[in-house]
Protein backbone atom coordinates (compact mmCIF):
# COMPACT_ATOMS: atom_id res chain seq x y z
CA UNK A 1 -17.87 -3.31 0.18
CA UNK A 2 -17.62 -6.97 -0.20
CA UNK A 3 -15.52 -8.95 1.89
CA UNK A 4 -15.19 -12.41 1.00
CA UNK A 5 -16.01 -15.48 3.23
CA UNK A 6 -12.67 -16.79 5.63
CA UNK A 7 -11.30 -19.90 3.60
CA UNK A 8 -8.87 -22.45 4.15
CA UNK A 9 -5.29 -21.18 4.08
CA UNK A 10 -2.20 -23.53 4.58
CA UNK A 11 -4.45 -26.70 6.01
CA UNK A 12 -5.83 -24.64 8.62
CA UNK A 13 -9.91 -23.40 8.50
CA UNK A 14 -10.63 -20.18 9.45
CA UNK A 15 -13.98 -19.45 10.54
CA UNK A 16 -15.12 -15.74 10.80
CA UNK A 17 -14.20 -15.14 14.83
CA UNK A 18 -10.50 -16.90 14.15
CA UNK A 19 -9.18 -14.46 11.52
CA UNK A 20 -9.83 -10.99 9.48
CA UNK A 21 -9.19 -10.49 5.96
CA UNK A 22 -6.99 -7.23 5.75
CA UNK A 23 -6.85 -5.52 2.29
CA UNK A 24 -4.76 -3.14 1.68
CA UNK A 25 -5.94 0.00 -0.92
CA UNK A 26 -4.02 1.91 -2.85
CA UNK A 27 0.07 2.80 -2.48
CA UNK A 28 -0.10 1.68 1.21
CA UNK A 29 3.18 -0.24 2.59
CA UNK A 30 2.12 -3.90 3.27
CA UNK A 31 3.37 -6.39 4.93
CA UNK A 32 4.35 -8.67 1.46
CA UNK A 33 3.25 -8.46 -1.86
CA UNK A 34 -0.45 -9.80 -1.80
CA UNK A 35 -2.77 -7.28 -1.70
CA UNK A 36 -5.13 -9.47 0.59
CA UNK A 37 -4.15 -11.36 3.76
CA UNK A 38 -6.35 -13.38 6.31
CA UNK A 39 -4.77 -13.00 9.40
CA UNK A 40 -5.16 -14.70 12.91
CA UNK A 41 -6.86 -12.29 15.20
CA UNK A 42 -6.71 -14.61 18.47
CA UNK A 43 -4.31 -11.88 20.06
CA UNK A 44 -5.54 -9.09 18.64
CA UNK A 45 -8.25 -6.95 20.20
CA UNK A 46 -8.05 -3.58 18.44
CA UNK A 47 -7.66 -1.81 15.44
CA UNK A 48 -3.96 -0.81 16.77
CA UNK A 49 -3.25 -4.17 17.80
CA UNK A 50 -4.11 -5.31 14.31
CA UNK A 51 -1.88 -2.75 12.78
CA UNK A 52 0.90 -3.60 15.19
CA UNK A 53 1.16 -7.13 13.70
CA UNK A 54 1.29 -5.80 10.60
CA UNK A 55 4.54 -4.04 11.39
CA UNK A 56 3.53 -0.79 11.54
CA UNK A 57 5.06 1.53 13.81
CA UNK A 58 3.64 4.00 15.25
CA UNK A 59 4.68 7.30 13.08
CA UNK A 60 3.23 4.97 10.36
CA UNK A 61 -0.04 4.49 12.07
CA UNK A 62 -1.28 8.03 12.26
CA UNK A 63 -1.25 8.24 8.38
CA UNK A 64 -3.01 5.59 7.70
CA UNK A 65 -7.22 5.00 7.67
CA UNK A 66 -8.64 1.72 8.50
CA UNK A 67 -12.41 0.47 7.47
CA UNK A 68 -14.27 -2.54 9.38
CA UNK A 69 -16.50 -3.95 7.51
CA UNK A 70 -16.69 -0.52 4.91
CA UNK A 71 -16.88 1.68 8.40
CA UNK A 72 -14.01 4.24 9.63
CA UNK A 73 -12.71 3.13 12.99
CA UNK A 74 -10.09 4.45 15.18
CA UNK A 75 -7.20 3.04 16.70
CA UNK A 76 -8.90 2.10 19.66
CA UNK A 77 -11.96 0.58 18.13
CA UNK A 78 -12.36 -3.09 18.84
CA UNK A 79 -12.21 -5.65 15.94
CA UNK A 80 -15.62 -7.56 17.43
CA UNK A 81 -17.00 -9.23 14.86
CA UNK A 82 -15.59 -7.29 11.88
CA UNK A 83 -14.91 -9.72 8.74
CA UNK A 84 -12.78 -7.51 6.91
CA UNK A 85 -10.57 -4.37 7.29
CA UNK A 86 -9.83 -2.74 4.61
CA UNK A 87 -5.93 -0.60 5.29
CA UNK A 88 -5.70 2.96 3.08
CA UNK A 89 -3.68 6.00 3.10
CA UNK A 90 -5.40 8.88 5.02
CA UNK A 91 -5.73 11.85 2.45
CA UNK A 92 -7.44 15.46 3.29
CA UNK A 93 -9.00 17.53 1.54
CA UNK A 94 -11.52 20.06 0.79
């Protein structure tokens, strides 16, 4: 999937290790309206810690799937160099 270039947001450049654009897919609860935020990942070193600024809690966080860069990762998985991360609803199914 395409994730779009960091740009400047309220006067401030982002460059691609100073922030992740988060998109969230589908009926998932998010953090405001927009369906795409960059945020600052200077304190954030996993995918939890990313989801943990977002506001979820934890009973929240087991229901959801999370994409870097268009690949599943865990809770656990650093953010490295991902660009984008992409925030659905976990569904099953056979």
């Amino acid at each position: 999937p395409f994730c779009p270039a960091p740009r400047r947001a309220l006067g401030v450049n982002f460059s691609a290790m100073s922030s992740i654009v988060v998109r969230f897919v589908g009926p998932v609860r998010r953090p405001g309206r927009a369906r795409q935020i960059e945020v600052d990942r200077s304190a954030l070193v996993t995918v939890a810690d990313l989801l943990h600024h977002l506001g979820y809690v934890e009973h929240e966080r087991d229901s959801l799937s999370v994409l870097l860069d268009g690949h599943r990762a865990t809770p656990g998985a650093s953010l490295g160099a991902a660009r984008c991360a992409d925030i659905l609803i976990a569904i099953g199914g056979g």
